[in-house]
Protein backbone atom coordinates (compact mmCIF):
# COMPACT_ATOMS: atom_id res chain seq x y z
CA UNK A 1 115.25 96.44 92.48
CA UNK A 2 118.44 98.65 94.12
CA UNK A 3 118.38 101.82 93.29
CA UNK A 4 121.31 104.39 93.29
CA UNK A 5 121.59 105.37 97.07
CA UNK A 6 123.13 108.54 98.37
CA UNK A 7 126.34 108.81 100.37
CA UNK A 8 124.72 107.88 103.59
CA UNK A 9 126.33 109.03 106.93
CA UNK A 10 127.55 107.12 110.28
CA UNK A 11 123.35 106.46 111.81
CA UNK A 12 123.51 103.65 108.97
CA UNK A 13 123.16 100.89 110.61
CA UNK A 14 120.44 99.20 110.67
CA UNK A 15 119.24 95.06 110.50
CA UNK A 16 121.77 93.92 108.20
CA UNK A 17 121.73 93.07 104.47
CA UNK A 18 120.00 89.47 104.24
CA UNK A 19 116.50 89.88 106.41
CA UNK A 20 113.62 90.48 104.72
CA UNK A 21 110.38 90.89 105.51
CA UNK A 22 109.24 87.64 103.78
CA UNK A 23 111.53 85.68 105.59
CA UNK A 24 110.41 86.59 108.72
CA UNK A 25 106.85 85.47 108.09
CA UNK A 26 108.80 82.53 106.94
CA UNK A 27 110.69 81.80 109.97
CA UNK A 28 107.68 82.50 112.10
CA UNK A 29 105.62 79.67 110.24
CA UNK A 30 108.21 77.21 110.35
CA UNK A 31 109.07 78.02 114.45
CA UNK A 32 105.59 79.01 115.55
CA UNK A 33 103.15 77.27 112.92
CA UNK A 34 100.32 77.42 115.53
CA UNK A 35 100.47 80.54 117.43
CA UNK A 36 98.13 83.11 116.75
CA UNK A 37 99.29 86.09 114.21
CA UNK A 38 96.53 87.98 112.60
CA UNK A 39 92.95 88.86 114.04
CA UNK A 40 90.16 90.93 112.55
CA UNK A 41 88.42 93.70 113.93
CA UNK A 42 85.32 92.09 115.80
CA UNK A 43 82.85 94.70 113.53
CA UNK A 44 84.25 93.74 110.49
CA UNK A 45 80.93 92.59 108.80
CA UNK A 46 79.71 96.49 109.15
CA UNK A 47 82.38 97.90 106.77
CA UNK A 48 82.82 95.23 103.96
CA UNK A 49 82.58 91.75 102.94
CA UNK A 50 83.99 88.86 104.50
CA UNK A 51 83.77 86.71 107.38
CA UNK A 52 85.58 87.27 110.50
CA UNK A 53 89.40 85.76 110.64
CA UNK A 54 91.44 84.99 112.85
CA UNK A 55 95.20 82.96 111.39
CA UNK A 56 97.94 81.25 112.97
CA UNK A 57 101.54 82.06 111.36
CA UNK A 58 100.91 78.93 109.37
CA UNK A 59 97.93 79.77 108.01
CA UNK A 60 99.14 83.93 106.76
CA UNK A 61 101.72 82.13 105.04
CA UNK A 62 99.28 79.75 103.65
CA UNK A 63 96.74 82.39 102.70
CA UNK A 64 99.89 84.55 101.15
CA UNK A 65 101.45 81.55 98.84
CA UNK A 66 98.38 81.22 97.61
CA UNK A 67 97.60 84.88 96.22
CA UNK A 68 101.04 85.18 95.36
CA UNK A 69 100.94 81.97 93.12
CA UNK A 70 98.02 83.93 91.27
CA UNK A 71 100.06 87.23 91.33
CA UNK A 72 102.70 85.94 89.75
CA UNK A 73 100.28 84.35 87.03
CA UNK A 74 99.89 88.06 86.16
CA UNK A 75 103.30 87.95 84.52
CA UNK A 76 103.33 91.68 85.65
CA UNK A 77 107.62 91.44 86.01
CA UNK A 78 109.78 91.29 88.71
CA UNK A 79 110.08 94.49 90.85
CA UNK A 80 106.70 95.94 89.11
CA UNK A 81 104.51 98.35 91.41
CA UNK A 82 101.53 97.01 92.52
CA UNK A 83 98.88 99.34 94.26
CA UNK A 84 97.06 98.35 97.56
CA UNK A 85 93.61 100.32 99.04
CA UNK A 86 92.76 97.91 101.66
CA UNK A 87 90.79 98.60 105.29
CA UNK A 88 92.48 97.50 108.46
CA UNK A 89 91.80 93.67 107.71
CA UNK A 90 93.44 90.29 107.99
CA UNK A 91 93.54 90.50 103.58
CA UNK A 92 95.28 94.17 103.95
CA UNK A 93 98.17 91.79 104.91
CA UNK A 94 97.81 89.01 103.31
CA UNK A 95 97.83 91.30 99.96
CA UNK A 96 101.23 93.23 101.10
CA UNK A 97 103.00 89.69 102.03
CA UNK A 98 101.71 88.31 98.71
CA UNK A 99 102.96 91.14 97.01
CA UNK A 100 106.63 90.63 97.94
CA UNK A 101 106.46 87.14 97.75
CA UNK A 102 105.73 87.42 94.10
CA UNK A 103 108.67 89.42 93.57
CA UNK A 104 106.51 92.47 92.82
CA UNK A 105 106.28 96.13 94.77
CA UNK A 106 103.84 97.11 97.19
CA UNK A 107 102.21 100.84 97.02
CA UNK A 108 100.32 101.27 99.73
CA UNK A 109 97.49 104.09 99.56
CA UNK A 110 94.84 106.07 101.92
CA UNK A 111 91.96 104.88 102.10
CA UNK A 112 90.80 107.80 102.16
CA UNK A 113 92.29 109.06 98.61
CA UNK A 114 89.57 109.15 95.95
CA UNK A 115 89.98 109.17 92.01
CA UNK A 116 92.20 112.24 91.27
CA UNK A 117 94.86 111.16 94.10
CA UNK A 118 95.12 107.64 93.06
CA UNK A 119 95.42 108.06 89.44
CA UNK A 120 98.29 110.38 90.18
CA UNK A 121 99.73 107.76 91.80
CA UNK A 122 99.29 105.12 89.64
CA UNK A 123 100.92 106.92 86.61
CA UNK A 124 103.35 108.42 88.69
CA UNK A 125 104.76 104.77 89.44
CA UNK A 126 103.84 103.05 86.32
CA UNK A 127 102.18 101.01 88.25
CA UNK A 128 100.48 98.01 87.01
CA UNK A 129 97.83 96.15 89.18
CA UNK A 130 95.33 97.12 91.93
CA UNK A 131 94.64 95.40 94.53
CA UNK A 132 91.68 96.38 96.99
CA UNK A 133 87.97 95.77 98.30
CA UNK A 134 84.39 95.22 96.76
CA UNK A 135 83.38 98.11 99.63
CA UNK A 136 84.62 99.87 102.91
CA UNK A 137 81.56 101.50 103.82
CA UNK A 138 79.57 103.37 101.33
CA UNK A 139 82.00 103.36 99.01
CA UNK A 140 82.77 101.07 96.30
CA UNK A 141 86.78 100.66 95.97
CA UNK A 142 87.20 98.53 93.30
CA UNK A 143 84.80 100.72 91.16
CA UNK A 144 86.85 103.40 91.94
CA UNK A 145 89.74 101.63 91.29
CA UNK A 146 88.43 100.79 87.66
CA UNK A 147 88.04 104.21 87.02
CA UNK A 148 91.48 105.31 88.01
CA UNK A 149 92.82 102.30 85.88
CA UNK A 150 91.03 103.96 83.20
CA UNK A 151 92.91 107.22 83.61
CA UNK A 152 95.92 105.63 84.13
CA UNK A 153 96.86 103.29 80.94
CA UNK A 154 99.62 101.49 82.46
CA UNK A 155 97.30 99.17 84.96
CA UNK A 156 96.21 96.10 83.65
CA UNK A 157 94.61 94.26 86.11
CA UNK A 158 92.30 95.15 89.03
CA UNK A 159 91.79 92.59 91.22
CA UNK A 160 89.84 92.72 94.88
CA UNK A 161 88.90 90.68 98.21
CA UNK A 162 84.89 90.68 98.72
CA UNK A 163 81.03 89.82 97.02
CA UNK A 164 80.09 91.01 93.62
CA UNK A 165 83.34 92.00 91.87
CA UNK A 166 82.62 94.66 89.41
CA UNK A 167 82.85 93.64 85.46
CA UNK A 168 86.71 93.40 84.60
CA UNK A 169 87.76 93.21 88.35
CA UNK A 170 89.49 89.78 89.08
CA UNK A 171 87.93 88.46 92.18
CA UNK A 172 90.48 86.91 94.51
CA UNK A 173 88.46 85.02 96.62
CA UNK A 174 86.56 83.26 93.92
CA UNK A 175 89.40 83.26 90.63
CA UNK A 176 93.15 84.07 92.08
CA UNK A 177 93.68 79.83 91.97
CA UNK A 178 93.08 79.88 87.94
CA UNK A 179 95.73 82.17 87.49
CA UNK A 180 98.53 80.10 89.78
CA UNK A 181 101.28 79.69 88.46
CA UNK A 182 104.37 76.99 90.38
CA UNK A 183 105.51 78.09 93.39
CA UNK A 184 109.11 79.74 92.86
CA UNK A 185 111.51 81.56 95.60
CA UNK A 186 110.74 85.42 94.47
CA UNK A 187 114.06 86.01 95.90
CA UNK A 188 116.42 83.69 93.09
CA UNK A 189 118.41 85.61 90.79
CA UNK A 190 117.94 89.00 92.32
CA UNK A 191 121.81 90.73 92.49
CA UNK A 192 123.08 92.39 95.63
CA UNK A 193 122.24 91.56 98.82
CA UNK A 194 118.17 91.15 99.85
CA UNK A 195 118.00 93.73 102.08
CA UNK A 196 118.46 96.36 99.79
CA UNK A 197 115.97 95.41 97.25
CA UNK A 198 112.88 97.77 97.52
CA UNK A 199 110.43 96.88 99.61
CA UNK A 200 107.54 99.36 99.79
CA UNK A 201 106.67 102.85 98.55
CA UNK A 202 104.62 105.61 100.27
CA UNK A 203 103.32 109.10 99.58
CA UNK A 204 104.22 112.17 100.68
CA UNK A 205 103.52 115.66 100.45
CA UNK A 206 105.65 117.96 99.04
CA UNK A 207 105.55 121.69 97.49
CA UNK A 208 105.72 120.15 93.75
CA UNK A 209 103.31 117.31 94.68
CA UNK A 210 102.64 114.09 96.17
CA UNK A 211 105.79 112.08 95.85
CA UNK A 212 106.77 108.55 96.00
CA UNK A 213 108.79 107.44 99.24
CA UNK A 214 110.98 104.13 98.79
CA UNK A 215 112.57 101.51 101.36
CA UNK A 216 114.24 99.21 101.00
CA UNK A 217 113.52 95.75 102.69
CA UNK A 218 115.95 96.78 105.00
CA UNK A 219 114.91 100.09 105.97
CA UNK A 220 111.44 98.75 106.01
CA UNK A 221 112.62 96.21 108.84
CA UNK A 222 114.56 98.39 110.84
CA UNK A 223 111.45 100.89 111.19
CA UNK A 224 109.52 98.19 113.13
CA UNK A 225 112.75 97.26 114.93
CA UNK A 226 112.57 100.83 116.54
CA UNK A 227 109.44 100.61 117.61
CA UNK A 228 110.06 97.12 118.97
CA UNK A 229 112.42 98.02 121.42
CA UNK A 230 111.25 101.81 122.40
CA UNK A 231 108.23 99.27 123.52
CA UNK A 232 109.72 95.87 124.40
CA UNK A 233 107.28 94.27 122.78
CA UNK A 234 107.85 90.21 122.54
CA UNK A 235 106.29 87.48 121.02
CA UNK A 236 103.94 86.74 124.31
CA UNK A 237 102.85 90.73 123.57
CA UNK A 238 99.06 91.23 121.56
CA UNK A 239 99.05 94.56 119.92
CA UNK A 240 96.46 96.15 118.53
CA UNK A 241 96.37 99.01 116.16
CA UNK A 242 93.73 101.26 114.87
CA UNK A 243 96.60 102.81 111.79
CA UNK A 244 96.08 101.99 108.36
CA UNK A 245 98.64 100.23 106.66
CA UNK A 246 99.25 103.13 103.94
CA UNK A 247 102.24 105.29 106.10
CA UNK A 248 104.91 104.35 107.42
CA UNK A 249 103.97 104.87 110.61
CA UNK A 250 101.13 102.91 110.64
CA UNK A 251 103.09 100.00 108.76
CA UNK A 252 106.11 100.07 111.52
CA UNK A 253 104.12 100.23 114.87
CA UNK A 254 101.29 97.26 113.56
CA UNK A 255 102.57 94.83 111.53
CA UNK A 256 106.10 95.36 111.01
CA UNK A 257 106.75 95.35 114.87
CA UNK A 258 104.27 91.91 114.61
CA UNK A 259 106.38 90.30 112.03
CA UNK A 260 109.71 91.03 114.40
CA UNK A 261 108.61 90.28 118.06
CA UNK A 262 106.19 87.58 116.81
CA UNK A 263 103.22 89.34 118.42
CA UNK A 264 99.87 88.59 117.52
CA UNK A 265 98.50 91.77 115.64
CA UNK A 266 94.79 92.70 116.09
CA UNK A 267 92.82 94.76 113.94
CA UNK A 268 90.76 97.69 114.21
CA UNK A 269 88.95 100.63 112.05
CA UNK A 270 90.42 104.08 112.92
CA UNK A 271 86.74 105.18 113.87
CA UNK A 272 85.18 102.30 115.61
CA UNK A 273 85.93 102.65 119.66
CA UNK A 274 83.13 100.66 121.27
CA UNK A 275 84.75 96.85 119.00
CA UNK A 276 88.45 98.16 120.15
CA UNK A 277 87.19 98.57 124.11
CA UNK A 278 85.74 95.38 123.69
CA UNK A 279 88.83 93.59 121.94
CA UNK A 280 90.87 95.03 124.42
CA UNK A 281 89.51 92.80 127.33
CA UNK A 282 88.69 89.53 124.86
CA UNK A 283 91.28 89.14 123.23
CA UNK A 284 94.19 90.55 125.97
CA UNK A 285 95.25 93.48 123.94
CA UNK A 286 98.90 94.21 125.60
CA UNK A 287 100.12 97.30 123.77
CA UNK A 288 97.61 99.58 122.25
CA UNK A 289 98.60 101.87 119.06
CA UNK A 290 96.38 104.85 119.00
CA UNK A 291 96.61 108.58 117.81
CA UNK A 292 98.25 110.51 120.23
CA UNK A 293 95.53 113.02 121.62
CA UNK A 294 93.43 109.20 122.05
CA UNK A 295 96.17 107.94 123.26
CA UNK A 296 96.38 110.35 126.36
CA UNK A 297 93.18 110.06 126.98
CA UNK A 298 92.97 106.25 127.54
CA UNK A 299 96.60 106.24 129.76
CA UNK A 300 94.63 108.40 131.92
CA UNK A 301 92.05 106.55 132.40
CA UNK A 302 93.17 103.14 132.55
CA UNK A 303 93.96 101.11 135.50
CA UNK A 304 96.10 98.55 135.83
CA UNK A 305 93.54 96.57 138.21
CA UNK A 306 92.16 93.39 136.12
CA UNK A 307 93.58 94.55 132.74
CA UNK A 308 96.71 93.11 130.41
CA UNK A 309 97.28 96.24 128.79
CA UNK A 310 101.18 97.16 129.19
CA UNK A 311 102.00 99.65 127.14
CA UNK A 312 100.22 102.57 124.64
CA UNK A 313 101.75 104.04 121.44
CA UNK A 314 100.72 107.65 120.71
CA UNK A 315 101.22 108.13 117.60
CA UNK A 316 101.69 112.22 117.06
CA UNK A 317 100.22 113.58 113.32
CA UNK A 318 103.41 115.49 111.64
CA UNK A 319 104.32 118.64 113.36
CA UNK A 320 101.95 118.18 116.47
CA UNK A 321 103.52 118.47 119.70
CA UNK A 322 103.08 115.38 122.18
CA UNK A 323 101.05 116.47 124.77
CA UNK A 324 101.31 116.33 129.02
CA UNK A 325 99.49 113.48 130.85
CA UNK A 326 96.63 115.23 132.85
CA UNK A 327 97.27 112.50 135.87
CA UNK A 328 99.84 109.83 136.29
CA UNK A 329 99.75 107.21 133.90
CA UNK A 330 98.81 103.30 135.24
CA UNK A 331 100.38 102.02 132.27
CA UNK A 332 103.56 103.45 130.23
CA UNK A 333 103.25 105.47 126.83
CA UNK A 334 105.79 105.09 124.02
CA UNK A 335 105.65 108.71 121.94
CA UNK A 336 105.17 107.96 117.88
CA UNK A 337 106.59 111.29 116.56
CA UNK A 338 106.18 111.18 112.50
CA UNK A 339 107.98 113.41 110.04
CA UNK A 340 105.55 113.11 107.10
CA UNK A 341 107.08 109.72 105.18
CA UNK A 342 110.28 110.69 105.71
CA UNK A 343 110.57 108.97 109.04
CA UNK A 344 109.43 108.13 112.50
CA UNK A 345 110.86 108.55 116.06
CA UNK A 346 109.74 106.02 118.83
CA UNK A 347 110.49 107.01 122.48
CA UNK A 348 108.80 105.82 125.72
CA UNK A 349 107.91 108.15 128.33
CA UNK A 350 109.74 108.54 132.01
CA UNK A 351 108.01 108.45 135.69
CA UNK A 352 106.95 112.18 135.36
CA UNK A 353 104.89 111.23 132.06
CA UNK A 354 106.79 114.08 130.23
CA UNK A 355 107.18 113.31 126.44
CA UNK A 356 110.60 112.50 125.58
CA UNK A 357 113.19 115.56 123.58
CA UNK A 358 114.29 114.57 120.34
CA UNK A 359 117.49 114.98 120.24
CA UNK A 360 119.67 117.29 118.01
CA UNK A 361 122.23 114.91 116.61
CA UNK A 362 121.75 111.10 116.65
CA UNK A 363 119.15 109.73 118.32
CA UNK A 364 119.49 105.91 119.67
CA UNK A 365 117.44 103.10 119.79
CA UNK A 366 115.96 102.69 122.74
CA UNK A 367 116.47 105.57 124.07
CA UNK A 368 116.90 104.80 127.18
CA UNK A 369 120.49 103.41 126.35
CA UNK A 370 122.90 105.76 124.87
CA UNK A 371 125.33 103.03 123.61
CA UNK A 372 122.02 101.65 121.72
CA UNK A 373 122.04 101.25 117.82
CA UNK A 374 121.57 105.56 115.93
CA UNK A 375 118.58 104.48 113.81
CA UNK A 376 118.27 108.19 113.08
CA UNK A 377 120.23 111.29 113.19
CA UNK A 378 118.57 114.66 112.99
CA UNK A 379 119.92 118.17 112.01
CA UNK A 380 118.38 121.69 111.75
CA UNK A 381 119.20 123.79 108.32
CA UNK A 382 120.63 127.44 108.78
CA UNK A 383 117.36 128.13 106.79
CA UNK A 384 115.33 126.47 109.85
CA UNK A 385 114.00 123.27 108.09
CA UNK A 386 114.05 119.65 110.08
CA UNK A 387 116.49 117.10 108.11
CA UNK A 388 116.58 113.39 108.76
CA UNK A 389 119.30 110.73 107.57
CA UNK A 390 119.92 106.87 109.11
CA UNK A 391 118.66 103.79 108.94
CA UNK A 392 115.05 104.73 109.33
CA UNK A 393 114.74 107.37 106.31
CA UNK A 394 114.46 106.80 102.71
CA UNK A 395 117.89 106.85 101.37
CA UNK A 396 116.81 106.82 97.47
CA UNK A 397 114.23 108.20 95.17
CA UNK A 398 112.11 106.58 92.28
CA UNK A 399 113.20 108.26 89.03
CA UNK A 400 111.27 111.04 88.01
CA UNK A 401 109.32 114.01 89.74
CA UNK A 402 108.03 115.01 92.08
CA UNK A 403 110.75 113.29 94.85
CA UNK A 404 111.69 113.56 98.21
CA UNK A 405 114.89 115.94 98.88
CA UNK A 406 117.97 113.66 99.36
CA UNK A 407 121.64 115.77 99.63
CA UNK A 408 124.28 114.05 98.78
CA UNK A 409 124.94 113.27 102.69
CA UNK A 410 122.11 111.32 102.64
CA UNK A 411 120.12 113.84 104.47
CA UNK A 412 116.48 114.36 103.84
CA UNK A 413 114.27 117.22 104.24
CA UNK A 414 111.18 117.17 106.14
CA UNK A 415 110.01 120.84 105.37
CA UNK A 416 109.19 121.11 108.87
CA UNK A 417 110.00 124.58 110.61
CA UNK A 418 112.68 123.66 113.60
CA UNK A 419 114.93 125.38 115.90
CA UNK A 420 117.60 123.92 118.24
CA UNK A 421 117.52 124.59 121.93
CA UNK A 422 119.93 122.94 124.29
CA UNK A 423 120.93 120.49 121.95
CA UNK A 424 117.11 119.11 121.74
CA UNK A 425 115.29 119.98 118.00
CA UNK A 426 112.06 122.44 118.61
CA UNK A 427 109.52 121.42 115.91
CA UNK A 428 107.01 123.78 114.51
CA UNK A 429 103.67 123.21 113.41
CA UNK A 430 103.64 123.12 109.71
CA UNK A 431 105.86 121.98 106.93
CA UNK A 432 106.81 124.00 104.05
CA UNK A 433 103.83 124.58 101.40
CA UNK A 434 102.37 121.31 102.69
CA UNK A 435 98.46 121.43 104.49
CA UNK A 436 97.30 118.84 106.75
CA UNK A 437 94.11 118.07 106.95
CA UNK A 438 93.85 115.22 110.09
CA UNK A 439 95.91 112.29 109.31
CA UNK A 440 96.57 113.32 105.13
CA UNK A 441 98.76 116.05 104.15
CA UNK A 442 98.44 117.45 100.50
CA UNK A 443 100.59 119.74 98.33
CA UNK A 444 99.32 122.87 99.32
CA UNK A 445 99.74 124.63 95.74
CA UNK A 446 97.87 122.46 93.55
CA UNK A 447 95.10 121.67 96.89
CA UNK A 448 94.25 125.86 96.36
CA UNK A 449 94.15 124.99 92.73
CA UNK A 450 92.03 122.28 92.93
CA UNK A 451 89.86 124.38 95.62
CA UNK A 452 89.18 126.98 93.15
CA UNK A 453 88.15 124.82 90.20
CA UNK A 454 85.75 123.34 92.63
CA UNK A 455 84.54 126.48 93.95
CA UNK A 456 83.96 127.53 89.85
CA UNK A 457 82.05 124.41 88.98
CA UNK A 458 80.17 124.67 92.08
CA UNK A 459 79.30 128.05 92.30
CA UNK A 460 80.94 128.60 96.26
CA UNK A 461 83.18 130.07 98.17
CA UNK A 462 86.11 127.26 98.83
CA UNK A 463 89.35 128.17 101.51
CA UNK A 464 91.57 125.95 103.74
CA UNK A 465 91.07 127.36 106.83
CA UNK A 466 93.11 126.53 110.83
CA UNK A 467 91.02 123.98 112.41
CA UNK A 468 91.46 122.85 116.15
CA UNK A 469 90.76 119.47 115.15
CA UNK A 470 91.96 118.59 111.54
CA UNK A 471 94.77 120.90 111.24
CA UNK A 472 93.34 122.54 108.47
CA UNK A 473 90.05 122.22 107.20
CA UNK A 474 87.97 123.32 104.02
CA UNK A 475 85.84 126.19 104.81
CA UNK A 476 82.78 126.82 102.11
CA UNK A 477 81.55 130.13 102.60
CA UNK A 478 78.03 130.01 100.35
CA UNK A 479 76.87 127.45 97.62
CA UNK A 480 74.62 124.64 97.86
CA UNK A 481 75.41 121.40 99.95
CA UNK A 482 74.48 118.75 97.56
CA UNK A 483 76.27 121.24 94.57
CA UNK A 484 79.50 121.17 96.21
CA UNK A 485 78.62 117.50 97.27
CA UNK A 486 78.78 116.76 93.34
CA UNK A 487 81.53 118.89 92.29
CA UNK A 488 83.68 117.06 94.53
CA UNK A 489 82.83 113.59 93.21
CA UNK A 490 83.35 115.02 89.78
CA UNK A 491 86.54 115.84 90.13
CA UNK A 492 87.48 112.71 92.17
CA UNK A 493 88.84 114.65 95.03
CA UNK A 494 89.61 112.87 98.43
CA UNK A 495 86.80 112.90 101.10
CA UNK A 496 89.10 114.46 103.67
CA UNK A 497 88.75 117.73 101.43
CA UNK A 498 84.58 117.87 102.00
CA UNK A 499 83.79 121.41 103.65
CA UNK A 500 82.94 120.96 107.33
CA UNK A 501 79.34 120.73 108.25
CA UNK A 502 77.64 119.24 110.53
CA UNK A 503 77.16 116.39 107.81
CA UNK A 504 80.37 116.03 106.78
CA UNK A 505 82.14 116.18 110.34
CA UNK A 506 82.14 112.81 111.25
CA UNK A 507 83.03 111.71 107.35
CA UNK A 508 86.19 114.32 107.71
CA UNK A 509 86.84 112.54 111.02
CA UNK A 510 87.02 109.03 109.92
CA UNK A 511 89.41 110.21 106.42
CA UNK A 512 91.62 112.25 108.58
CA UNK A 513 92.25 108.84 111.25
CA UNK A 514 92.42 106.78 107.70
């Protein structure tokens, strides 16, 4: 699929027109068959079924022909959207490769969304497969992804990794071979050039709604590019990441940047610190991608005495401000700043351990050399809004509403409050009509909507409140716990939106990292 783009500006370029992402898993099992490429996280069995993995480049692309073969038994239709919930494990990827290898779409979504958000999704897409778990904790995903199907009466099949498939969920560890069909290049007969085929979709929040964020294959590639050289990460490099695969930054700093440098990618559950601080000395763990505030934290405290560890990524939640070291860093930090979906800006840290400016005009990759490639250009409106345009922001929508806002420049709006200040972009703290609530943002219109339906059903006093912590938080005033508790499963709304108790806190912390 190509869709219509806009008139894009000079900060086009980006990996060229032919590379994909398939064919660089390709060219990484044919070169380096044996070298490690994907490990679990070490307390895998605590969150959901399966053993613990650990593949060579030969074996993901093993594992991936052979879902793909049953994927494309679906007969869903070349270029058809096919959802993903997965936790941070080896099958999360394994599902997105097979996915493009079958010719088909992959739509990534938090793990954290819950019944309401993913139906909108799914019919906002005409999507029509799931893919996800038996259960990530206490909570059974491909249930919940049979009752979204319900709601949404364009899915056909719902298939997931794990024990005890529900009724009507196809079960890809146990069935996926009876549905094989011959092994065929996904890529034959597809017009244009590959790199501009549509690779992935994302959500974002925006005043109307959540909306649908596109790349290309291209665009896709060049995100992890950026990241790849703001970090000079190579294919000796072991990174480990505790981002989901559902945002683009998660998807650019992981396993995108893997699939370029040839780094083995380890896995790891936003909330479990104790199996990353182990992983970090077992397995060699060279460049670290954490939130930011985290991130700080451990570059602080690190030393470089006995350890591998060369490099942190702080990844910085949309609109937050990347923050001073305390004390001189032992090992370097490489600034994540994200925009939402819209895009991401990569830039390592100098000697005084001062964050990086981002620059009002184009901004180059790395950024330590100005005659580097302009992945990105940046631009403040006279109305004081943050838009992005280049190589690493969507540069077409998904027909249909809600949608991202692309000018006919190819410049896209963030909704983020900005000013310009010696030719360096001042970000505020909140984008337009948007909350954030930890790592999700949600449509702030219909979130007080759905707040007050809740609060009706339940009999309490819902609000969105400022929180230190999350951003934003829901604040119940009066009601009964275990009534709200139920009017929020009722109407399928996502855990992050629980009010803050002393219960709920570390549940609103773990959604908010997802």
């Amino acid at each position: 699929m190509i869709l219509t783009r806009e008139k894009i500006g000079a900060a086009d370029a980006g990996m060229g027109d032919d590379v994909t992402i398939d064919a660089l898993l390709r060219r990484h099992a044919s070169k380096t068959p044996d070298d490690c490429a994907l490990v679990d996280p070490v307390d895998r069995p605590v969150f959901t079924d399966g053993r613990l993995r650990r593949l060579s480049w030969a074996e993901l692309d093993a594992e991936v022909e052979r879902v793909s073969a049953g994927l494309r038994g679906l007969n869903l239709g070349r270029d058809t959207i096919v959802a993903l919930q997965m936790p941070n494990i080896v099958e999360g990827a394994i599902a997105f490769l097979a996915v493009l290898r079958a010719g088909y779409i992959p739509m990534p979504v938090p793990l954290a969304w819950r019944r309401r958000e993913v139906t909108q999704a799914l019919i906002r897409t005409s999507a029509k497969a799931i893919v996800t778990v038996c259960r990530c904790g206490p909570v059974n995903c491909a249930e919940l992804a049979c009752y979204a199907a319900a709601d949404a009466f364009t899915i056909r099949f719902v298939l997931a990794f794990g024990r005890n498939a529900p009724d009507g969920v196809i079960s890809i560890d146990e069935n996926i071979g009876e549905l094989a069909r011959p092994s065929a290049d996904a890529d034959l007969g597809r017009p244009g050039k590959a790199g501009h085929h549509v690779a992935l979709v994302t959500w974002d929040a925006t005043p109307s709604g959540f909306a649908p964020v596109v790349r290309t294959q291209g665009e896709l590639v060049t995100s992890g590019l950026s990241h790849m050289l703001e970090a000079g990460l190579s294919d000796e490099d072991v990174i480990a990441t505790t981002l989901l695969g559902s945002s683009i930054a998660g998807l650019a700093t992981g396993f995108v940047s893997s699939l370029i440098s040839g780094a083995t990618l380890v896995l790891h559950q936003p909330f479990s610190s104790r199996a990353l601080a182990g992983a970090m000395v077992t397995e060699g763990i060279s460049h670290l991608i954490i939130p930011g505030p985290a991130a700080l934290g451990m570059a602080s405290l690190t030393r470089s005495s006995g350890r591998q560890l060369r490099s942190i990524g702080a990844v910085w939640r949309t609109g937050d401000t990347p923050g001073r070291l305390p004390v001189p860093s032992a090992v370097p930090v490489v600034d994540v700043m994200t925009f939402g979906e819209v895009g991401i800006a990569s830039a390592a840290r100098g000697a005084n351990g001062i964050a990086a400016d981002l620059p009002h005009g184009k901004v180059h990759s790395p950024r330590s050399h100005s005659r580097g490639p302009s992945l990105l250009e940046t631009r403040v409106t006279a109305q004081g809004y943050l838009t992005l345009r280049g190589a690493l922001v969507p540069s077409a929508n998904l027909p249909g509403e809600p949608s991202l806002s692309i000018d006919m420049d190819g410049w896209v709006d963030t909704g983020l409050m900005s000013g310009v200040a010696h030719d360096v972009v001042r970000i505020g703290s909140s984008r337009r009509n948007v909350a954030r609530i930890g790592g999700l943002s949600f449509p702030r219109p219909a979130l007080e909507e759905s707040l007050r339906m809740i609060s009706s059903s339940a009999g309490a006093a819902l609000a969105l409140q400022r929180d230190n912590l999350f951003g934003e938080a829901t604040r119940a005033g009066n009601g009964n716990q275990q009534a709200l508790a139920e009017a929020f499963e009722e109407a399928g709304a996502s855990s992050a939106l629980l009010p803050r108790t002393d219960e709920t806190k570390t549940e609103q912390r773990r959604a908010g990292a997802a």
